[in-house]
C-alpha atoms as a PDB file:
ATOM      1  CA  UNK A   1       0.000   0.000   0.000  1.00  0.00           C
ATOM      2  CA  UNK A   2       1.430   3.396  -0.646  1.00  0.00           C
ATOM      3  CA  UNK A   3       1.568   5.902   2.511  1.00  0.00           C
ATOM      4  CA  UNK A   4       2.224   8.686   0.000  1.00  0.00           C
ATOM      5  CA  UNK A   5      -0.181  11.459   0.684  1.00  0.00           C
ATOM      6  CA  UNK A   6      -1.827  13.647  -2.076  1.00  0.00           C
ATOM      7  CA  UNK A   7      -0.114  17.360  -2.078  1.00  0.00           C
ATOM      8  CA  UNK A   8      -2.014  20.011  -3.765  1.00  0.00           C
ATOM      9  CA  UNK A   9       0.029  23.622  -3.559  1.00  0.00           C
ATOM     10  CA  UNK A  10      -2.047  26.776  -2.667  1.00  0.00           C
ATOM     11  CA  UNK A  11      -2.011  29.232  -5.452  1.00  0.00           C
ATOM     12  CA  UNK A  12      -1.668  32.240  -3.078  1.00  0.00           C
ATOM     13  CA  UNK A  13       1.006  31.223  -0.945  1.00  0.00           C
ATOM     14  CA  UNK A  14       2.936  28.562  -2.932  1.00  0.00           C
ATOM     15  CA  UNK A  15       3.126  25.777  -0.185  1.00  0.00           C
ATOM     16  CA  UNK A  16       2.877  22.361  -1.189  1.00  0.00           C
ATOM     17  CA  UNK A  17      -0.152  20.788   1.848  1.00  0.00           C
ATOM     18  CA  UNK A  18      -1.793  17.608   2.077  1.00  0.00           C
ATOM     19  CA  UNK A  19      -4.798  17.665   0.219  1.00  0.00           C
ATOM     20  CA  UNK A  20      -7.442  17.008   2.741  1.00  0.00           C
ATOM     21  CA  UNK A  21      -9.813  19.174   4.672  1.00  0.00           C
ATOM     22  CA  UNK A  22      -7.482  20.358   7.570  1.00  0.00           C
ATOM     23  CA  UNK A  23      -5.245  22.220   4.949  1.00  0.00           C
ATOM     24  CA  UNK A  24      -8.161  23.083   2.033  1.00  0.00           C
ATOM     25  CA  UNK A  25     -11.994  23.831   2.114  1.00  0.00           C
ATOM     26  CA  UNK A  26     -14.135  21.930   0.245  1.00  0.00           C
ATOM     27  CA  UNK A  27     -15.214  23.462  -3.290  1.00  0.00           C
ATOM     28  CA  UNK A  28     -17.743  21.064  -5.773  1.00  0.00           C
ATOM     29  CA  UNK A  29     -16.652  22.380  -8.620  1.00  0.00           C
ATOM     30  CA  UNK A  30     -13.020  22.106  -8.372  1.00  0.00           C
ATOM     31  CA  UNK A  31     -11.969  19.333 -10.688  1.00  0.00           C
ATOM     32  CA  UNK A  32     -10.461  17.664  -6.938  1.00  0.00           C
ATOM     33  CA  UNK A  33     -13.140  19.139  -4.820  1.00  0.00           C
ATOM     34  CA  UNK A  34     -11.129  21.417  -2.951  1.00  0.00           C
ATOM     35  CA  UNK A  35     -10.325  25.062  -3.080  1.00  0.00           C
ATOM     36  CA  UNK A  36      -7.175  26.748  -5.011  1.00  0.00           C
ATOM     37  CA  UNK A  37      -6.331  28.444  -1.851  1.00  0.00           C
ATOM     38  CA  UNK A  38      -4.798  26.673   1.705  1.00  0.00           C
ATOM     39  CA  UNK A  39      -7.345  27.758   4.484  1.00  0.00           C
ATOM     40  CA  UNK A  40      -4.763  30.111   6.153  1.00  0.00           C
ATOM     41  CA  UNK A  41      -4.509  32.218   3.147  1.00  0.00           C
ATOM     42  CA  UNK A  42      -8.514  32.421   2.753  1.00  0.00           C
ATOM     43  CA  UNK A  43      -8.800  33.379   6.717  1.00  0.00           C
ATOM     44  CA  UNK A  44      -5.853  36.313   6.017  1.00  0.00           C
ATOM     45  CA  UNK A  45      -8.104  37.523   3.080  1.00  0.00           C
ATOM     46  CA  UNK A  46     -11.157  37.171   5.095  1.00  0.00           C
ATOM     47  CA  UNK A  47      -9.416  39.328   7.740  1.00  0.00           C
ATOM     48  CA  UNK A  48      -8.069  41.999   5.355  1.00  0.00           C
ATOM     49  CA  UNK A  49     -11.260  41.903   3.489  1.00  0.00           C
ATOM     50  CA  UNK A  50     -13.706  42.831   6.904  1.00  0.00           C
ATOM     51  CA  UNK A  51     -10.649  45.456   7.901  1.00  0.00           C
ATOM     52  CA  UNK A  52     -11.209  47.137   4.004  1.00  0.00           C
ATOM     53  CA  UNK A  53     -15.020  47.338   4.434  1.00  0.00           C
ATOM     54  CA  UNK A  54     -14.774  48.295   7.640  1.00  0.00           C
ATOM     55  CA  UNK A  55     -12.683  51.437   6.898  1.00  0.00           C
ATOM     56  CA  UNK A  56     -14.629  51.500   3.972  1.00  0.00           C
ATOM     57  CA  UNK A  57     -18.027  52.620   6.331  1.00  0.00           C
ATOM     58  CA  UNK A  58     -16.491  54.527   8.735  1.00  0.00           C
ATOM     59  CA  UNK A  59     -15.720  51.802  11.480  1.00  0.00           C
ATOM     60  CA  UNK A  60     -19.360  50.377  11.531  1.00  0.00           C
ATOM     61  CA  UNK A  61     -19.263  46.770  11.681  1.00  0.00           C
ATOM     62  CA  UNK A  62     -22.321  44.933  10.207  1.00  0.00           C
ATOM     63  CA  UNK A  63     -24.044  42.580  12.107  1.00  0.00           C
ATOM     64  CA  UNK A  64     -24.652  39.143  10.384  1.00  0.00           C
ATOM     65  CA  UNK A  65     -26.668  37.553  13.045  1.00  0.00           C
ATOM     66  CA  UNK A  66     -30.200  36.478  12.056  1.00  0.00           C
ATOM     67  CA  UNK A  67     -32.762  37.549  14.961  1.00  0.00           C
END
């Protein structure tokens, strides 16, 4: 049996990860069902992206939260 694991590199940050959820979200329409981008890089754009809107309104955060 071969204990190779399957490496997929992130196109943002260039490392070479295990493919498997703990390194990639899921994505269906990815030829290999997982996202181009490692899950650190998306949280770092997720980050910068709420930081950009939020300067972008004036430091009003919007709330998500269904009541």
């Amino acid at each position: 049996m071969n204990n190779m694991a399957v490496m997929k590199t992130c196109k943002k940050c260039g490392r070479s990860l295990p493919l498997n959820k703990k390194y990639f979200n899921q994505n269906e329409t990815s030829k290999d069902g997982y996202q181009s981008y490692c899950r650190a890089c998306q949280k770092k754009q997720g980050v910068a992206d709420a930081l950009k809107q939020m300067r972008r309104s004036g430091g009003k955060v919007r709330n998500s939260k269904k009541v």
